[in-house]
N, C-alpha and C. Protein backbone atom coordinates (compact mmCIF):
# COMPACT_ATOMS: atom_id res chain seq x y z
N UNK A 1 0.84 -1.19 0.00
CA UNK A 1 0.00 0.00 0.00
C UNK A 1 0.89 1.25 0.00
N UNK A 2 0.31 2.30 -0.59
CA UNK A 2 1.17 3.51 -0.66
C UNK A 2 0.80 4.17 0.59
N UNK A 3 2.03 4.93 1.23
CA UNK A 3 1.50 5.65 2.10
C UNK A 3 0.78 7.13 1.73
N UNK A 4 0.03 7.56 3.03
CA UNK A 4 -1.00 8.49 2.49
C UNK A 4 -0.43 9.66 2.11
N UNK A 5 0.95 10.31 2.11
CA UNK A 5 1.48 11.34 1.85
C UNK A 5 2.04 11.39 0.46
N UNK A 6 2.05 10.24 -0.50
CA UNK A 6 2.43 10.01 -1.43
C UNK A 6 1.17 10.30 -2.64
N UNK A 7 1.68 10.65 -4.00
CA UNK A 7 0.94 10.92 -5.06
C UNK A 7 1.66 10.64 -6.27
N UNK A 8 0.84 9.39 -7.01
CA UNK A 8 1.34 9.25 -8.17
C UNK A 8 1.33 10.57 -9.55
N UNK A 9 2.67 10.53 -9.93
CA UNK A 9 2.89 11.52 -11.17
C UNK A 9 3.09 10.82 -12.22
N UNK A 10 3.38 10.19 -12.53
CA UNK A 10 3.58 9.05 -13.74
C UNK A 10 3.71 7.98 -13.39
N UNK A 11 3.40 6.95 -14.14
CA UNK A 11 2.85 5.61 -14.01
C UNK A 11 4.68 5.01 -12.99
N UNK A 12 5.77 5.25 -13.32
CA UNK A 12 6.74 4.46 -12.70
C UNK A 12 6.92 5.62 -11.39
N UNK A 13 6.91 6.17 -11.49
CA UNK A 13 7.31 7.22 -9.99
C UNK A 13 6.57 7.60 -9.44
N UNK A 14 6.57 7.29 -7.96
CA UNK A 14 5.81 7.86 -6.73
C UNK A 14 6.97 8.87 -6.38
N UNK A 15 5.68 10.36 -6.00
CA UNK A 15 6.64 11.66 -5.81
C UNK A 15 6.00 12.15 -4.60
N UNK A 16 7.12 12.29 -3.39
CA UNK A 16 6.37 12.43 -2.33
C UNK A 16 6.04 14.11 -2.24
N UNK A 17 5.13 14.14 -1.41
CA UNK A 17 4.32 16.28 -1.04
C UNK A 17 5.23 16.30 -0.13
N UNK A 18 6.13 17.70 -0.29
CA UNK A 18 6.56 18.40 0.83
C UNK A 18 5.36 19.10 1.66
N UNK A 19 5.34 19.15 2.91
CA UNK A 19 4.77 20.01 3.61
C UNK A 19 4.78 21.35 3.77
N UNK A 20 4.12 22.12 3.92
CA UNK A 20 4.24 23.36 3.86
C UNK A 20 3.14 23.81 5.17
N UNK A 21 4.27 24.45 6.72
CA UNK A 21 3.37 24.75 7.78
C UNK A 21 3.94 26.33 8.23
N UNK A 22 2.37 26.96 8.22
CA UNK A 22 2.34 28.16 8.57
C UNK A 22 1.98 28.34 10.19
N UNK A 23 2.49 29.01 11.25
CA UNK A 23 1.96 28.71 12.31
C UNK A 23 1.83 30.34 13.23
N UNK A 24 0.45 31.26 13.32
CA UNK A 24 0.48 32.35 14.19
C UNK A 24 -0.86 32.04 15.08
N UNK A 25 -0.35 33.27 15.97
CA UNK A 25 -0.96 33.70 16.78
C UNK A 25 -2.19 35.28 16.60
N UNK A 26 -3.15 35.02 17.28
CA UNK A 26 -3.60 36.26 17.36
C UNK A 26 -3.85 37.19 18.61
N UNK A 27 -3.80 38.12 18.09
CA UNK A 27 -3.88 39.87 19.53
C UNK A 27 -4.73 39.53 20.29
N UNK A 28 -4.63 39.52 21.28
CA UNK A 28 -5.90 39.33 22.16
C UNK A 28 -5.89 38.40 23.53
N UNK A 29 -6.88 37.15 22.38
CA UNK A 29 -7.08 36.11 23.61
C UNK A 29 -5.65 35.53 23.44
N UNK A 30 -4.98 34.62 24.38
CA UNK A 30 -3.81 33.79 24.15
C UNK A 30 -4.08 32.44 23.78
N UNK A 31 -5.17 31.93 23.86
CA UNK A 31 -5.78 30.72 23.36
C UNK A 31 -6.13 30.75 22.01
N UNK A 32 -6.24 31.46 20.96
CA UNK A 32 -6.32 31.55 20.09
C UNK A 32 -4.70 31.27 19.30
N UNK A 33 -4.54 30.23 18.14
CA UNK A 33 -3.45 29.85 18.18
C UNK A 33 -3.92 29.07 16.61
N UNK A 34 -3.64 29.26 15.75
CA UNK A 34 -3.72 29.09 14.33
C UNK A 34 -2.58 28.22 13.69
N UNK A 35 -2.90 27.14 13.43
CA UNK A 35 -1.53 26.16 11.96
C UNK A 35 -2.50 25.96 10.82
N UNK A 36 -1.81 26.45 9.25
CA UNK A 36 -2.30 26.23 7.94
C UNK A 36 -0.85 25.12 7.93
N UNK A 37 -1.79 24.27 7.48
CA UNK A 37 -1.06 23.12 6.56
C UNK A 37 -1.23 22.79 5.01
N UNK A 38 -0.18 22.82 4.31
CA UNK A 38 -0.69 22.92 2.65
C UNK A 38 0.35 21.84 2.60
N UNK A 39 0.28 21.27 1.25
CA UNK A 39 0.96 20.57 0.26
C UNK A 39 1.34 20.39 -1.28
N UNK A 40 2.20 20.19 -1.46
CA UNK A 40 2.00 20.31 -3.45
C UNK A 40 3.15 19.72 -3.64
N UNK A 41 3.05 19.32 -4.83
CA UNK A 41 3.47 18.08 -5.49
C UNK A 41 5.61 18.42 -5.59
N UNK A 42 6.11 17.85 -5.04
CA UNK A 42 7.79 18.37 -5.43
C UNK A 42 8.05 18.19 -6.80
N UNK A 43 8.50 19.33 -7.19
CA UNK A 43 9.24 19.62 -8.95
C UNK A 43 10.30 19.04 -8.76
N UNK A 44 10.50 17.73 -8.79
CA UNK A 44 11.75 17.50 -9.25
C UNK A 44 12.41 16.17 -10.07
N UNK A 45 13.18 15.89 -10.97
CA UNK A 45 13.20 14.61 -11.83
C UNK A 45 13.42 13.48 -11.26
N UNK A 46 12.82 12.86 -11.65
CA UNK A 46 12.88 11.41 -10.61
C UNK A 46 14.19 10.88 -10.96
N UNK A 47 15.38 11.27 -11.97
CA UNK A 47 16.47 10.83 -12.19
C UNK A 47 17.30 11.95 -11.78
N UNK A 48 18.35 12.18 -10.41
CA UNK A 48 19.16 13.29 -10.26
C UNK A 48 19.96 13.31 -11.05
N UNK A 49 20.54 12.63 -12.15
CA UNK A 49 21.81 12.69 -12.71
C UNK A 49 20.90 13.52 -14.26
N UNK A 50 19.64 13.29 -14.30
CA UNK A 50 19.48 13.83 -15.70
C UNK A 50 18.78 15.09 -15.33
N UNK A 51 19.28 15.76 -16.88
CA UNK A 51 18.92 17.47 -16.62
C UNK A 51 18.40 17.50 -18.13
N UNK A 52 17.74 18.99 -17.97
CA UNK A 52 16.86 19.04 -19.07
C UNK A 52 17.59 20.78 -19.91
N UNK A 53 17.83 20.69 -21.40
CA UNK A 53 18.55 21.67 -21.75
C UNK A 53 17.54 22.59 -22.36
N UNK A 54 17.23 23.51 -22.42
CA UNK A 54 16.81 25.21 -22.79
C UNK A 54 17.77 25.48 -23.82
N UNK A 55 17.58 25.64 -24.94
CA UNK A 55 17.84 26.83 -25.41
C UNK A 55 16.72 28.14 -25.99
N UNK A 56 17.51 29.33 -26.02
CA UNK A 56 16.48 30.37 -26.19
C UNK A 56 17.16 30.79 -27.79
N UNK A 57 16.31 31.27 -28.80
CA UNK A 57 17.00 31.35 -29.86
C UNK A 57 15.97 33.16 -29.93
């Protein structure tokens, strides 16, 4: 089974979500105490040795 933090991007590579945690407070009461949690998919090639070339003409 895949774990739940994982998301398929193409059929051979599972690409895991970095987390992304925001964490404040607000003026006032001190019990008031706020975390946004987001996620999205990591940009990056599932092969580190291969790179992808640009040219601009």
């Amino acid at each position: 089974m895949v774990p739940f933090r994982m998301r398929r991007r193409c059929p051979k590579v599972w690409w895991p979500l970095p987390v992304i945690r925001k964490h404040w407070l607000t003026v006032g009461d001190p019990a008031r105490e706020f975390t946004m949690t987001q996620s999205a998919p990591l940009m990056v090639l599932p092969d580190p040795d291969e790179f992808v070339v640009v040219q601009v003409k």
